[in-house]
C-alpha atoms as a PDB file:
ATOM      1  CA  UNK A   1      63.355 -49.964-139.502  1.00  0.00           C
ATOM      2  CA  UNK A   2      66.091 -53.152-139.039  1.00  0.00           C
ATOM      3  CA  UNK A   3      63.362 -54.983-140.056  1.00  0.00           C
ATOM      4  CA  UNK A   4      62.877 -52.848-143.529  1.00  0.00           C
ATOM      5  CA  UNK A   5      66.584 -52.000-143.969  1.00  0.00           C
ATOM      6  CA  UNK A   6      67.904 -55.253-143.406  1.00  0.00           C
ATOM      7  CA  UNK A   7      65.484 -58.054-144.520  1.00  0.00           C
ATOM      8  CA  UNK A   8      62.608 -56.506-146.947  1.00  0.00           C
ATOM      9  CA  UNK A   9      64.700 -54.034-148.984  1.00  0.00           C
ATOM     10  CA  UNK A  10      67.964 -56.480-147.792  1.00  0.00           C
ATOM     11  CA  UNK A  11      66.126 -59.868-149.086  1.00  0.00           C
ATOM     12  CA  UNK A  12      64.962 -57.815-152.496  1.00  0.00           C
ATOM     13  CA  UNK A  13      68.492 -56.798-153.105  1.00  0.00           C
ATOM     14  CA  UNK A  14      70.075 -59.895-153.463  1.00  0.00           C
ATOM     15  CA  UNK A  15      67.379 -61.756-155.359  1.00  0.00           C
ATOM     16  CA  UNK A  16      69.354 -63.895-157.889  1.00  0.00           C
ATOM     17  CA  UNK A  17      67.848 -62.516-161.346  1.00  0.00           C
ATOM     18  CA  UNK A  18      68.637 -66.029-162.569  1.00  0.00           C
ATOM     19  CA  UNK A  19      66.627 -68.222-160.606  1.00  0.00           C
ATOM     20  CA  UNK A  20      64.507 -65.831-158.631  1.00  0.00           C
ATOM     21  CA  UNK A  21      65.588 -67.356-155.554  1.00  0.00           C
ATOM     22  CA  UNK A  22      68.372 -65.821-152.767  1.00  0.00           C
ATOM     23  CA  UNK A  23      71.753 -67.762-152.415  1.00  0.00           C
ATOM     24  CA  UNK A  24      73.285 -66.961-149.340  1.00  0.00           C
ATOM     25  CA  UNK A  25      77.368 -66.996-149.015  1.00  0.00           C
ATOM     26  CA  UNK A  26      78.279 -69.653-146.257  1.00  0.00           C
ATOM     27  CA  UNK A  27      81.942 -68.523-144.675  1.00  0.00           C
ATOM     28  CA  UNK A  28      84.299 -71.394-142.927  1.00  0.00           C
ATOM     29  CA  UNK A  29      86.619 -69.087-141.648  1.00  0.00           C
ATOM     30  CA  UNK A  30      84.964 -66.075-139.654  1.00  0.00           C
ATOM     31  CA  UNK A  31      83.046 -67.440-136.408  1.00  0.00           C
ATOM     32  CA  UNK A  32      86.512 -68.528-134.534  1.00  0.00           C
ATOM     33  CA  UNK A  33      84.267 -71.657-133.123  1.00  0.00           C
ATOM     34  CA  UNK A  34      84.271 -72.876-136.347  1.00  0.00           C
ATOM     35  CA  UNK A  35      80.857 -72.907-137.174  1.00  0.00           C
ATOM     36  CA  UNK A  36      79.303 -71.630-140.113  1.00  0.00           C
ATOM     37  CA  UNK A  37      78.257 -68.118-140.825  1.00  0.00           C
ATOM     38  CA  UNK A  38      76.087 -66.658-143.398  1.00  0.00           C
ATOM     39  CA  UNK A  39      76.004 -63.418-145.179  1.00  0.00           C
ATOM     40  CA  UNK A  40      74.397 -61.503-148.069  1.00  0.00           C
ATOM     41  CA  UNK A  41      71.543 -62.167-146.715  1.00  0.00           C
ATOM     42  CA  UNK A  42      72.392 -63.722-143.192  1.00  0.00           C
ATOM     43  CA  UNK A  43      70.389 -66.258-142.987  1.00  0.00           C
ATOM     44  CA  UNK A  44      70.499 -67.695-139.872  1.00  0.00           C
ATOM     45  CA  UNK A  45      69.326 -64.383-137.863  1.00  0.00           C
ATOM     46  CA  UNK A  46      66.031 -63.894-139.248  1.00  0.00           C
ATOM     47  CA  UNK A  47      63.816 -62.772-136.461  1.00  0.00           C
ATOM     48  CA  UNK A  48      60.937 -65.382-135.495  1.00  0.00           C
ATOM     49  CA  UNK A  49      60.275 -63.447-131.636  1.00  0.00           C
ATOM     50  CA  UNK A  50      57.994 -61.001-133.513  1.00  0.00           C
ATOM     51  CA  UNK A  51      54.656 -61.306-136.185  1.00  0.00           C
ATOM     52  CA  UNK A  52      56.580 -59.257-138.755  1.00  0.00           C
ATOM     53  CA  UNK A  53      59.621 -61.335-138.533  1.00  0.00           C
ATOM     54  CA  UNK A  54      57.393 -64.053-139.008  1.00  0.00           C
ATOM     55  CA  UNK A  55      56.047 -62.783-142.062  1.00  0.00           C
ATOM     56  CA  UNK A  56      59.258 -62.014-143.717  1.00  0.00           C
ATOM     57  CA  UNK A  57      59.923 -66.161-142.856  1.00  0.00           C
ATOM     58  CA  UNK A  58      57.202 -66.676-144.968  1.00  0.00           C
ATOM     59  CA  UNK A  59      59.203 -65.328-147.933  1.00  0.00           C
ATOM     60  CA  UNK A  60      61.509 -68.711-147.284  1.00  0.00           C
ATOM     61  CA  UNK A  61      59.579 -71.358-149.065  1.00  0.00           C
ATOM     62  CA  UNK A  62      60.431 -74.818-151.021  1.00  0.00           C
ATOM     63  CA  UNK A  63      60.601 -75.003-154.552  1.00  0.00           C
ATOM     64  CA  UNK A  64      57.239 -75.579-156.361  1.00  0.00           C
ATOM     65  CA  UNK A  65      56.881 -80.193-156.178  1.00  0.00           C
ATOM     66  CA  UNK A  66      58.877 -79.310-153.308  1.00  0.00           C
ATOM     67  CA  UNK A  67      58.868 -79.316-149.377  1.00  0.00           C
ATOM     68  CA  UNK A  68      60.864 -78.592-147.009  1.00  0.00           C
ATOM     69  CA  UNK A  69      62.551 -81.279-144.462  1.00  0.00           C
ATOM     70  CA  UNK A  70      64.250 -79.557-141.543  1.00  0.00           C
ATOM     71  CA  UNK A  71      66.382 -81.515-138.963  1.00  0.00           C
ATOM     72  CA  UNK A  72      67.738 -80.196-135.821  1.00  0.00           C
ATOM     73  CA  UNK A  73      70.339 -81.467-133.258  1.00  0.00           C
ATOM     74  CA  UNK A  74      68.038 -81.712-130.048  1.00  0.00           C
ATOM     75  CA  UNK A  75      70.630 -79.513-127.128  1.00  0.00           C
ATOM     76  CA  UNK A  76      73.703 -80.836-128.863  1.00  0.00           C
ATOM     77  CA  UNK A  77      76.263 -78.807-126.887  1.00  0.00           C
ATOM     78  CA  UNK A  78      75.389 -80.084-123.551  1.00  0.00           C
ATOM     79  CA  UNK A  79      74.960 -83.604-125.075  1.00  0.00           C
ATOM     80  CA  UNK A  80      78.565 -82.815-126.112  1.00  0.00           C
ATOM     81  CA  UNK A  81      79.239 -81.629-122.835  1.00  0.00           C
ATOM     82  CA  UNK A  82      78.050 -84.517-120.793  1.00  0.00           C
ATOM     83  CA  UNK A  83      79.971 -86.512-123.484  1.00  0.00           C
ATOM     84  CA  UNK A  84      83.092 -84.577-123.350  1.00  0.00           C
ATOM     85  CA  UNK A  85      83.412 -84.755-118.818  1.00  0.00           C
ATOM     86  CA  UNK A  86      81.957 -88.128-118.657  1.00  0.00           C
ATOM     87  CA  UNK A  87      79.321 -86.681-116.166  1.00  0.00           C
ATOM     88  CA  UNK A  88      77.691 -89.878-115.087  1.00  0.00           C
ATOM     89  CA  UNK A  89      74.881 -87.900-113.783  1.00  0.00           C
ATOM     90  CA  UNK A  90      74.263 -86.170-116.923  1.00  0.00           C
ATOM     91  CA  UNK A  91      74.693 -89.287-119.244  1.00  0.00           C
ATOM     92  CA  UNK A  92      72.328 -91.064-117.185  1.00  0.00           C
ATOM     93  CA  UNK A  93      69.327 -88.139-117.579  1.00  0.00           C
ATOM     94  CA  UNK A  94      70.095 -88.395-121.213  1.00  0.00           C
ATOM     95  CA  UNK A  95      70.105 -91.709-121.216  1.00  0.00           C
ATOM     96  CA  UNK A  96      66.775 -92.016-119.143  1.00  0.00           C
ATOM     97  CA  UNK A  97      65.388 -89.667-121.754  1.00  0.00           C
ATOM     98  CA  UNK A  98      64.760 -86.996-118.751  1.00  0.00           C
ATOM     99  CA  UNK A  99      64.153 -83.129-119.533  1.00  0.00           C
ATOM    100  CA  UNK A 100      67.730 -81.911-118.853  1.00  0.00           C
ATOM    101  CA  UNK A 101      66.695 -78.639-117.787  1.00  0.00           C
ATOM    102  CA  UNK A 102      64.054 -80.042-115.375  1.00  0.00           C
ATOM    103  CA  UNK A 103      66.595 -82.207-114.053  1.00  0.00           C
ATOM    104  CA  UNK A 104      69.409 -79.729-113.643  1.00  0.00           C
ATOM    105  CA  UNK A 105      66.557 -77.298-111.761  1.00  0.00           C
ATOM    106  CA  UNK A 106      65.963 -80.557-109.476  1.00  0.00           C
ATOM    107  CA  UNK A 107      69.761 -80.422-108.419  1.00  0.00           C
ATOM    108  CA  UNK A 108      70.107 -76.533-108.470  1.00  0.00           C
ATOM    109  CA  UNK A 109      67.243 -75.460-106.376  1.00  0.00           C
ATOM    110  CA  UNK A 110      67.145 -78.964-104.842  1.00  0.00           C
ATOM    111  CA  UNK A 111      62.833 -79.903-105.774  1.00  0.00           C
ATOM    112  CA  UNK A 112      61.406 -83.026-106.219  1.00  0.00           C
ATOM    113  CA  UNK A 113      62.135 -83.514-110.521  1.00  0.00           C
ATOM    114  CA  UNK A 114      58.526 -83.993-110.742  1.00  0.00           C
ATOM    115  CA  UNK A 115      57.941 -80.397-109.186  1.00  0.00           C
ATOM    116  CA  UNK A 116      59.620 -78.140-111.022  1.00  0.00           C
ATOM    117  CA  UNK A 117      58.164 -75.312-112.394  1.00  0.00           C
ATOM    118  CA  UNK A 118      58.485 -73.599-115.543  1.00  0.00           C
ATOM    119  CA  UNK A 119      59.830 -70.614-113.787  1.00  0.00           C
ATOM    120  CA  UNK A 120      62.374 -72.836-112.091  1.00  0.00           C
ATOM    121  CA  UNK A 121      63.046 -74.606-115.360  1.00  0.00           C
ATOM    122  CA  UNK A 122      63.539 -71.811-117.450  1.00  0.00           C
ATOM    123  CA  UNK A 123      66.376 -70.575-114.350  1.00  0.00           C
ATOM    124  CA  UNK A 124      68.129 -73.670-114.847  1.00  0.00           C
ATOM    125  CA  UNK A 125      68.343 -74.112-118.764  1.00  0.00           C
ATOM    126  CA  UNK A 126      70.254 -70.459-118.071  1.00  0.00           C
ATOM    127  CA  UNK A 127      72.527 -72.264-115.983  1.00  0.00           C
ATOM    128  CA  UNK A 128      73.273 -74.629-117.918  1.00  0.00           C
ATOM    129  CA  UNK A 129      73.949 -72.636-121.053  1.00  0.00           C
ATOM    130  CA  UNK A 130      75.801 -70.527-118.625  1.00  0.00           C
ATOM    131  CA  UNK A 131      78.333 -73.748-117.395  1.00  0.00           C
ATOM    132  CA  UNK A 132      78.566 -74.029-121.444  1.00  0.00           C
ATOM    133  CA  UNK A 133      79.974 -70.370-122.528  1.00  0.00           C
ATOM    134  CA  UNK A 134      81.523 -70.140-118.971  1.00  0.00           C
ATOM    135  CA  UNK A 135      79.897 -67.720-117.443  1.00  0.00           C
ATOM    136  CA  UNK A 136      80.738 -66.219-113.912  1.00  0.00           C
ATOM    137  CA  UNK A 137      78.229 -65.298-111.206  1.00  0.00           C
ATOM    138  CA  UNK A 138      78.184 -61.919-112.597  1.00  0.00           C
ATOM    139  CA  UNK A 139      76.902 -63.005-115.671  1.00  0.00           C
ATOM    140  CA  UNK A 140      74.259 -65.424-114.430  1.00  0.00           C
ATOM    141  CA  UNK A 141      72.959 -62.747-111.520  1.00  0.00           C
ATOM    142  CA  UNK A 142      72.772 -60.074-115.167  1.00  0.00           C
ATOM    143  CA  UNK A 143      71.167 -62.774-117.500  1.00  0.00           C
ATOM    144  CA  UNK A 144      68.611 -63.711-114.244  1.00  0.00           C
ATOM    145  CA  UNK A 145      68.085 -60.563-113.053  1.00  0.00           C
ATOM    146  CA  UNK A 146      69.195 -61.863-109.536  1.00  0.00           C
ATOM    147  CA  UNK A 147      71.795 -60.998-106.875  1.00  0.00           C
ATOM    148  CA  UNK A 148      74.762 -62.265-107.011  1.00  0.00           C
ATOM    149  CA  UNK A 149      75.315 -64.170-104.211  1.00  0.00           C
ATOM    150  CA  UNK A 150      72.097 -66.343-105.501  1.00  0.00           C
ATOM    151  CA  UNK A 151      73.488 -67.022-108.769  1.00  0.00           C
ATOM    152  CA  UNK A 152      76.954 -68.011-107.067  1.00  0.00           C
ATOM    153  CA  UNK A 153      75.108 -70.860-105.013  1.00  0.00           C
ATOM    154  CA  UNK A 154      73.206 -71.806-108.178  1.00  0.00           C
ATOM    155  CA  UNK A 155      76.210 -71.975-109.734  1.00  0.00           C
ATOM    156  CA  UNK A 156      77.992 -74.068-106.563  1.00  0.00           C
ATOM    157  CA  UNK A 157      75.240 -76.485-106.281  1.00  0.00           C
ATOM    158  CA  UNK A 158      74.872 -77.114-110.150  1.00  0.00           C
ATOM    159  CA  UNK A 159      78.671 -78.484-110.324  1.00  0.00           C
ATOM    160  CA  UNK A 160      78.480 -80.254-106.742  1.00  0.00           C
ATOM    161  CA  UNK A 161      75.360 -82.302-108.427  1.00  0.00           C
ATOM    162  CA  UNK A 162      77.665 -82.600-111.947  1.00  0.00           C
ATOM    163  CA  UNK A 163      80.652 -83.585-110.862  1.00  0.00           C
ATOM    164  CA  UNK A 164      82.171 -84.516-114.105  1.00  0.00           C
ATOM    165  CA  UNK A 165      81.649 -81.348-115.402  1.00  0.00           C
ATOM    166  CA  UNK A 166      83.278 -79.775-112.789  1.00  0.00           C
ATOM    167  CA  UNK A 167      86.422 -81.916-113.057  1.00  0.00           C
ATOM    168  CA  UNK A 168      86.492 -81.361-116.804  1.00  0.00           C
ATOM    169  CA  UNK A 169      85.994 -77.293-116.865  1.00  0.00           C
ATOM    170  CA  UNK A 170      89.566 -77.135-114.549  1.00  0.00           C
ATOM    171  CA  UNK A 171      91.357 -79.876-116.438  1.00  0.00           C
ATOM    172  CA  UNK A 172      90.561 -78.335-119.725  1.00  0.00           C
ATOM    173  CA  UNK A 173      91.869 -74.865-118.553  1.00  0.00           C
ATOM    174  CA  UNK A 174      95.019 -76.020-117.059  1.00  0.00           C
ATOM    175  CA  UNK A 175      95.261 -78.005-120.308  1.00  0.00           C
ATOM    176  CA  UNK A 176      94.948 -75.014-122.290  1.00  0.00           C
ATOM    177  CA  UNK A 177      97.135 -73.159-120.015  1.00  0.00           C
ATOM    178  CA  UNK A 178      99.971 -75.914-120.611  1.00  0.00           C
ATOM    179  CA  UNK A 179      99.784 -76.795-124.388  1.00  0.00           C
ATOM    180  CA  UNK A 180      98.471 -73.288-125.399  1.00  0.00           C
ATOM    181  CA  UNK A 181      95.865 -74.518-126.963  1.00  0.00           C
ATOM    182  CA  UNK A 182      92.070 -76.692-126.442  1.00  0.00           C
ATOM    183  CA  UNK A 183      90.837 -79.656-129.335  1.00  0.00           C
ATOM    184  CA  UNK A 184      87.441 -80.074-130.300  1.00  0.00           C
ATOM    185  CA  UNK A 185      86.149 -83.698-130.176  1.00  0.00           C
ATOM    186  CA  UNK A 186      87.562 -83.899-133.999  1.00  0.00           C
ATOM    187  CA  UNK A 187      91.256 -82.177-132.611  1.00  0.00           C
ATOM    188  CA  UNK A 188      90.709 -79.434-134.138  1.00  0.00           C
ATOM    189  CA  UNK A 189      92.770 -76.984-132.251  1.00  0.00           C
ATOM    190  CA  UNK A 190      92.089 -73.687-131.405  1.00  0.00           C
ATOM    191  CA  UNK A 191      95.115 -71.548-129.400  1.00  0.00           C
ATOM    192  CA  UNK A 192      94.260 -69.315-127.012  1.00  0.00           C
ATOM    193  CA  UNK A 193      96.994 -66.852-126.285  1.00  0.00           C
ATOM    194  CA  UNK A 194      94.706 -64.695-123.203  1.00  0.00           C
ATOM    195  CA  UNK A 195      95.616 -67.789-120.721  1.00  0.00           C
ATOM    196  CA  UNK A 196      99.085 -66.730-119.919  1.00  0.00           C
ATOM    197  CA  UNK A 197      97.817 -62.878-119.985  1.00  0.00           C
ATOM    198  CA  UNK A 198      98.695 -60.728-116.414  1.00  0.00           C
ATOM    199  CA  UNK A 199      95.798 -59.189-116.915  1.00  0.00           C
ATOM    200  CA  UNK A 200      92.616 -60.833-115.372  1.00  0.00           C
ATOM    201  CA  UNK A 201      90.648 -59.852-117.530  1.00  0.00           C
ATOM    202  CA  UNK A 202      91.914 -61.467-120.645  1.00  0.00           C
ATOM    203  CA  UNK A 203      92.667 -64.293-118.912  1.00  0.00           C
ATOM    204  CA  UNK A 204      89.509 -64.990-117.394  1.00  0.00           C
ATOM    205  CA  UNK A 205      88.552 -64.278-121.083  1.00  0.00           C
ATOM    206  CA  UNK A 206      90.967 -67.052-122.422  1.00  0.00           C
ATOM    207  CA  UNK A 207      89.303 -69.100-119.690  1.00  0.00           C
ATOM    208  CA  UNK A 208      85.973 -68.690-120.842  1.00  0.00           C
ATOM    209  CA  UNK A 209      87.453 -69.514-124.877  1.00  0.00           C
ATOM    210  CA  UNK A 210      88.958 -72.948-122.897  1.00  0.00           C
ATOM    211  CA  UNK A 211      86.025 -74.299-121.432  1.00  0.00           C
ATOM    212  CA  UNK A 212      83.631 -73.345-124.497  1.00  0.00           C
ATOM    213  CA  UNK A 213      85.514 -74.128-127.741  1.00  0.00           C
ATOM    214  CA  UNK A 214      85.807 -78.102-127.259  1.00  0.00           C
ATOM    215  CA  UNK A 215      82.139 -77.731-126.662  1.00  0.00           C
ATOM    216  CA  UNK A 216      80.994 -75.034-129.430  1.00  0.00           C
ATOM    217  CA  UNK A 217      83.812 -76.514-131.514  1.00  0.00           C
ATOM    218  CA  UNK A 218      82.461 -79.860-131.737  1.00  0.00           C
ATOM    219  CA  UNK A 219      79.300 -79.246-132.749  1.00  0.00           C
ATOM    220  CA  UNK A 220      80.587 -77.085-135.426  1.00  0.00           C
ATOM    221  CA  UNK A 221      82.445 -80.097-136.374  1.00  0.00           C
ATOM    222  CA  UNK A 222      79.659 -82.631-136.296  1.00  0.00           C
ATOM    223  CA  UNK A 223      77.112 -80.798-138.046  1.00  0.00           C
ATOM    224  CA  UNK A 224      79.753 -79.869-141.374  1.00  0.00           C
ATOM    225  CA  UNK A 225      80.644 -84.222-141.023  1.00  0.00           C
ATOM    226  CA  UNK A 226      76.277 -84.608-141.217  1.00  0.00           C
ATOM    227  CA  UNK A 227      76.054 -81.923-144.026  1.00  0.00           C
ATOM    228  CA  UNK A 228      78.547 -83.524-145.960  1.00  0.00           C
ATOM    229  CA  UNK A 229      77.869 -86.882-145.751  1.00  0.00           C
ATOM    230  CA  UNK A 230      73.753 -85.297-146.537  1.00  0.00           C
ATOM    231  CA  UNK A 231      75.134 -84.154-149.358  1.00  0.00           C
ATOM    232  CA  UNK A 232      77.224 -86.718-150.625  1.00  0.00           C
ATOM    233  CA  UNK A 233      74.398 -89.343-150.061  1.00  0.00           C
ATOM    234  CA  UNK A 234      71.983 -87.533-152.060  1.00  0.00           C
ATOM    235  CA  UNK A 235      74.163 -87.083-154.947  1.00  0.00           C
ATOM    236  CA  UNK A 236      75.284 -90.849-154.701  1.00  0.00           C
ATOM    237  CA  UNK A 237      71.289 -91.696-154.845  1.00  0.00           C
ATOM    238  CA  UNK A 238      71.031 -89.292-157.619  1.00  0.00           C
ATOM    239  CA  UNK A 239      68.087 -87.624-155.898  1.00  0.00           C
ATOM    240  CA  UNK A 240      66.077 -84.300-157.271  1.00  0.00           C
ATOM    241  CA  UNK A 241      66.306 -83.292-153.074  1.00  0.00           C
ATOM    242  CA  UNK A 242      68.913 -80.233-152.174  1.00  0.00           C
ATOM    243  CA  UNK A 243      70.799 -79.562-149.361  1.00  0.00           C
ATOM    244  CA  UNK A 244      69.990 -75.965-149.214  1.00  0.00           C
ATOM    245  CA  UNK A 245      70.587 -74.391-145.617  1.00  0.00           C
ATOM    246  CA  UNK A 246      72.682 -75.067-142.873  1.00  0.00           C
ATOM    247  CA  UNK A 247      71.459 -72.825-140.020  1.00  0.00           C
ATOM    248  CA  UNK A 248      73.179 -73.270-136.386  1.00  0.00           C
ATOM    249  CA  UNK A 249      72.657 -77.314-135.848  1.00  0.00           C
ATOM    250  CA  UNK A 250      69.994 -77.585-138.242  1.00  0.00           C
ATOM    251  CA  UNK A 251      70.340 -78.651-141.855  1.00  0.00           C
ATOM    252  CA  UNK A 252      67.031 -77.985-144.360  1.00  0.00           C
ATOM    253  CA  UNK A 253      66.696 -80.218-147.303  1.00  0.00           C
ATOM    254  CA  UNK A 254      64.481 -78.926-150.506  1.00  0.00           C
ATOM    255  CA  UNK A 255      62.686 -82.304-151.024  1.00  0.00           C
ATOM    256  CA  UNK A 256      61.033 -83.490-154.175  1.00  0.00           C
ATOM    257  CA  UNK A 257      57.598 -84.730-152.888  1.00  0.00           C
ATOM    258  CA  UNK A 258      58.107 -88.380-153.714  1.00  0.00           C
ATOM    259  CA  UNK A 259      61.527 -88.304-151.547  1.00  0.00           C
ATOM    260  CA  UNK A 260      60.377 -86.644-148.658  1.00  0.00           C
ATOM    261  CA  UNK A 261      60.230 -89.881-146.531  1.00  0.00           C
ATOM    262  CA  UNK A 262      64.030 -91.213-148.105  1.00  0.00           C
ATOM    263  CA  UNK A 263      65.205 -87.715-147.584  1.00  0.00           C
ATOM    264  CA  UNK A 264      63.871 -87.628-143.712  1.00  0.00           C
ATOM    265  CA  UNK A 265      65.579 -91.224-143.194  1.00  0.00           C
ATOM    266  CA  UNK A 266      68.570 -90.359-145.091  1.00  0.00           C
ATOM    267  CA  UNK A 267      69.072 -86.883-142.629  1.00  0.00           C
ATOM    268  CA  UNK A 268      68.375 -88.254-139.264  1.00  0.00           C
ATOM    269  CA  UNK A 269      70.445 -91.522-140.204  1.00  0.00           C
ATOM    270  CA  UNK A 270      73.161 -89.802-141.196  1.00  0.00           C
ATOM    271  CA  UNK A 271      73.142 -86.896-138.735  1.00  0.00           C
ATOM    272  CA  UNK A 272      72.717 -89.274-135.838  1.00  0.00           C
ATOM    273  CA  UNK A 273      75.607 -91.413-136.617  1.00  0.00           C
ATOM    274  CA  UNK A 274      78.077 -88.322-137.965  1.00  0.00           C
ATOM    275  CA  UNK A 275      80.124 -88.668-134.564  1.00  0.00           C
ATOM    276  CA  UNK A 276      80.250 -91.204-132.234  1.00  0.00           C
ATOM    277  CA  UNK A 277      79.920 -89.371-128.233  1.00  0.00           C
ATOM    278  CA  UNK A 278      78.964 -91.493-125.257  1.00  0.00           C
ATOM    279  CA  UNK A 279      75.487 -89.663-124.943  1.00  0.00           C
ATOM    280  CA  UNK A 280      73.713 -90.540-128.376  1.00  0.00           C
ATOM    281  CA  UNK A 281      73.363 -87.082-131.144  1.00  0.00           C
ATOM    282  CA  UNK A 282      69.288 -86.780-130.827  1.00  0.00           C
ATOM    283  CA  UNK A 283      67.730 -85.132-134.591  1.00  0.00           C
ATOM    284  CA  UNK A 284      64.602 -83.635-134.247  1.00  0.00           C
ATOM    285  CA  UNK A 285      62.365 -83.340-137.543  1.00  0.00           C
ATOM    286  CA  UNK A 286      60.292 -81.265-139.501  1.00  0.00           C
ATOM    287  CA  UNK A 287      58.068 -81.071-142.622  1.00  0.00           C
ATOM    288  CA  UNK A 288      57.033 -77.958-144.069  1.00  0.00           C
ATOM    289  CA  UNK A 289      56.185 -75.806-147.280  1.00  0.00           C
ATOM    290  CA  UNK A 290      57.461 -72.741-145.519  1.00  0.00           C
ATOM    291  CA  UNK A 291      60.313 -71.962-143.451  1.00  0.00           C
ATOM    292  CA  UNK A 292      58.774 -70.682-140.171  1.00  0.00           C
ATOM    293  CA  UNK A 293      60.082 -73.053-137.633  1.00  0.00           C
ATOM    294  CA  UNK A 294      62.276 -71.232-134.784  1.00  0.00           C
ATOM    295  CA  UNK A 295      65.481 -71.293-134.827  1.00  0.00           C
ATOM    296  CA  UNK A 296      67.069 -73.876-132.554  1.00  0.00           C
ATOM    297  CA  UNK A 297      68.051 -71.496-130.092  1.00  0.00           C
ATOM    298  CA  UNK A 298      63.684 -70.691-129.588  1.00  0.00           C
ATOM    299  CA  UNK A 299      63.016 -74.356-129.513  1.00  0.00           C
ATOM    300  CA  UNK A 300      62.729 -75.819-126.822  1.00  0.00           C
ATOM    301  CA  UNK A 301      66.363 -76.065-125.391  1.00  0.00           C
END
């Protein structure tokens, strides 16, 4: 029925009688991370986990002499992480160009790197998105379906191996706790009230808002720096290519055919150099006449 409701009868709705084609409204202003959100239709939520989800992704296709070039930030927030807390052990897998799930599941359940097992992998990758949105045991023994106690030793062992990052989760709350506020990597502030709450509660909630805006934050920031300067670069070029979808940290570019291989060079050049962070911004890259790649989130992270 959500499926119906919201994206068959939904998508048919808002079919521009113009073109033929859906224009989605992109909002600044309403996710408080300062990413972009999408509405009428949303469309960076349309199911992929399912085959009739991946149907109605079929409906998202380039223009006809067109294809579509789709470039993703490869784990961007803990790249921004490791950046952010200087983790040396972190920089260094990146650096290495090591699997940084397979790696933190080396530390964590303390096996040989080159034993790790997708079960064990997949654990770890929930850690570390955990560290990122500052999650408590709690959380982690919920997501992992584990007690508690085990996901509190995950949890201890993760930020005795990462150091850095454990230094720069406590500086950046007592930093919010003192100025009232947290910066993205662009200083782009963000105040956070809950820290000075009585309530524990809110004020492990403020906590949570400290440690994962300067993170969330700056990607938010360095993906609208690559989608202008995409933009700007293809008008300066005077190219037929469009800029038409910004999804998460992935931008898709309506390519004439005989651009596709500027456009491609153009996106991961620009996207790749938007910010400068000690661990390099990775872009991963696709080509495709219909939009049924994952979204970041499904691939791969």
């Amino acid at each position: 029925d959500r499926l119906k409701n919201t994206y068959i009868d939904g998508l048919r709705n808002v079919i521009n009688k113009k073109t033929g084609r859906i224009h989605s409204r992109f909002n600044q202003t309403i996710a408080s991370t300062g990413r972009i959100s999408s509405t009428e239709p949303n469309l960076q939520n349309i199911p992929i986990k399912t085959p009739e989800g991946r149907l109605i992704r079929k409906a998202l296709l380039a223009s006809d002499g067109y294809t579509l070039v789709d470039a993703d930030y490869s784990q961007i927030e803990l790249r921004v992480l490791a950046s952010l807390a200087k983790d040396e052990s972190m920089i260094s897998a990146f650096e290495n160009g090591l699997d940084i799930h397979r790696k933190t599941a080396s530390e964590v359940f303390h096996t040989p790197y080159e034993e790790v097992t997708t079960e064990l992998r997949s654990m770890a990758k929930a850690v570390n998105f955990g560290i990122v949105y500052g999650i408590s045991d709690y959380g982690l023994s919920q997501n992992l379906n584990i007690p508690r106690k085990d996901a509190k030793t995950y949890i201890d062992n993760y930020l005795d191996h990462f150091q850095g990052i454990k230094n720069y989760m406590s500086e950046e709350v007592e930093v919010g706790k003192k100025l009232g506020y947290v910066e993205t990597i662009l200083h782009r502030r963000r105040y956070i009230p809950e820290l000075k709450a009585k309530n524990f509660n809110i004020r492990s909630f403020g906590e949570r808002v400290a440690l994962n805006t300067p993170i969330q934050g700056s990607a938010a920031d360095i993906i609208k720096i690559a989608m202008v300067g995409v933009y700007m670069q293809l008008k300066k070029r005077k190219m037929k290519s469009k800029l038409i979808l910004q999804i998460h940290d992935e931008l898709v570019v309506d390519a004439e055919n005989s651009e596709i291989e500027d456009v491609r060079e153009l996106m991961k050049n620009i996207m790749e150099k938007a910010v400068n962070t000690l661990v390099p911004l990775k872009v991963v890259m696709e080509t495709c006449l219909l939009y049924t790649s994952p979204s970041p989130r499904d691939r791969g992270w």
